[in-house]
Protein backbone atom coordinates (compact mmCIF):
# COMPACT_ATOMS: atom_id res chain seq x y z
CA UNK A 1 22.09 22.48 -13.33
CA UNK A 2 23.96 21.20 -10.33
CA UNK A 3 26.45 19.45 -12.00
CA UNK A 4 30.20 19.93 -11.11
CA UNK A 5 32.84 19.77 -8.45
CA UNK A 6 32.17 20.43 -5.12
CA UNK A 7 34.80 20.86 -2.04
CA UNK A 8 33.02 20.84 1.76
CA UNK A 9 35.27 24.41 2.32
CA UNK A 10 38.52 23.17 3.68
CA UNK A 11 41.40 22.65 1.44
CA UNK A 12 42.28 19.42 2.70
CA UNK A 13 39.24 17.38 1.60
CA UNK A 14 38.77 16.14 -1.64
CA UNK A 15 36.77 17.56 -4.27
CA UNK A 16 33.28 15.64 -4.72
CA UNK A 17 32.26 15.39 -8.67
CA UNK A 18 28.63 15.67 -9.17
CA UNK A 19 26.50 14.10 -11.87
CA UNK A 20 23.12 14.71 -12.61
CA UNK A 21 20.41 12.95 -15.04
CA UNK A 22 18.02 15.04 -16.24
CA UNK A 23 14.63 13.03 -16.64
CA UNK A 24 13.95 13.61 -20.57
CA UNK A 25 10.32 12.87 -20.89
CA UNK A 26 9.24 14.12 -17.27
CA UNK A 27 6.48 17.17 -17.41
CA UNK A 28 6.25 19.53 -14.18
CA UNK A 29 2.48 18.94 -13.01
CA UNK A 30 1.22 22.16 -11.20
CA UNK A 31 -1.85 22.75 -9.28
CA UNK A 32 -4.29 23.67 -12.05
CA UNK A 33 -3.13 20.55 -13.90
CA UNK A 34 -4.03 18.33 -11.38
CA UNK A 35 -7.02 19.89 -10.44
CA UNK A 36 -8.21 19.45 -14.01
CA UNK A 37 -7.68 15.94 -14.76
CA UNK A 38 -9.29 15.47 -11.27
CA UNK A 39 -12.38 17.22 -12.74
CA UNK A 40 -12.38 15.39 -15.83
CA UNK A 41 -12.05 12.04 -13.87
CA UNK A 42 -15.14 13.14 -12.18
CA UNK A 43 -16.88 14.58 -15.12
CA UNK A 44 -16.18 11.70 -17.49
CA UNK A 45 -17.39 8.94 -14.34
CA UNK A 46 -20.97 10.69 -13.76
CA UNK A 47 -21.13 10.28 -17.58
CA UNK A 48 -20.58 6.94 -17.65
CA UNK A 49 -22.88 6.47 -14.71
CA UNK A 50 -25.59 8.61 -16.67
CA UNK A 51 -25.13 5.99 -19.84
CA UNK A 52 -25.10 2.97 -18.12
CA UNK A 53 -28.36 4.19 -15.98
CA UNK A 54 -29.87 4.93 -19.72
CA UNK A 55 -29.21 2.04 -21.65
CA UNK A 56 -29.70 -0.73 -18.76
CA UNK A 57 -33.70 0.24 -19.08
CA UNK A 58 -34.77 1.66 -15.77
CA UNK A 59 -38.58 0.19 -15.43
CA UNK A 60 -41.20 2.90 -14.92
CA UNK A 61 -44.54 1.39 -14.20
CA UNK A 62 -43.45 -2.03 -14.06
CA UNK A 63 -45.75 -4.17 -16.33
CA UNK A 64 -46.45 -7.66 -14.78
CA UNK A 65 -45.53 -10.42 -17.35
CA UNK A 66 -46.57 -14.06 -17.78
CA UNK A 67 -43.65 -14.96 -15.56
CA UNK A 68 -44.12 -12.69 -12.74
CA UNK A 69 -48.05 -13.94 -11.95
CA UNK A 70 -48.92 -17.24 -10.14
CA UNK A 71 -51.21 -19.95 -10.46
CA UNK A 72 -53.12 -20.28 -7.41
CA UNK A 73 -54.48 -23.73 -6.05
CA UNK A 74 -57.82 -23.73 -4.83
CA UNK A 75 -57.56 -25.91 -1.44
CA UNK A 76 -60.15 -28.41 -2.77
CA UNK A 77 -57.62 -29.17 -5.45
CA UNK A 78 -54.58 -28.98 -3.52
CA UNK A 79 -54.99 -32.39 -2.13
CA UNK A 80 -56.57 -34.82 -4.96
């Protein structure tokens, strides 16, 4: 608690009054705190990643459809 009166040694200068706020809803973050939200950040965004991946529908042995095909034009036809 470094709250108080403080003098710089000599006698002749004045005394210097100290006050000090204490942060009330601070925590004290150490290394193994940090280093486990940074894990969960990195857990939690390759899970994500895993669900999007899943429910967008990754195509395996892409199926032509109606759309995807075109009509060709025989060349005797192309001009009529």
């Amino acid at each position: 608690d470094p709250r108080g009166i403080y003098t710089c040694g000599t006698k002749t200068s004045p005394p210097l009054q100290v006050h000090y706020r204490m942060c009330q809803n601070c925590i004290e973050v150490d290394a193994p705190t940090i280093s486990g939200i940074v894990i969960a950040d990195v857990v939690a965004t390759i899970f994500l990643a895993v669900a999007v991946y899943c429910i967008t529908g990754h195509d395996k042995g892409h199926m032509s459809r109606a759309s995807d095909r075109q009509n060709l034009i025989a060349n005797e036809q192309l001009y009529q």
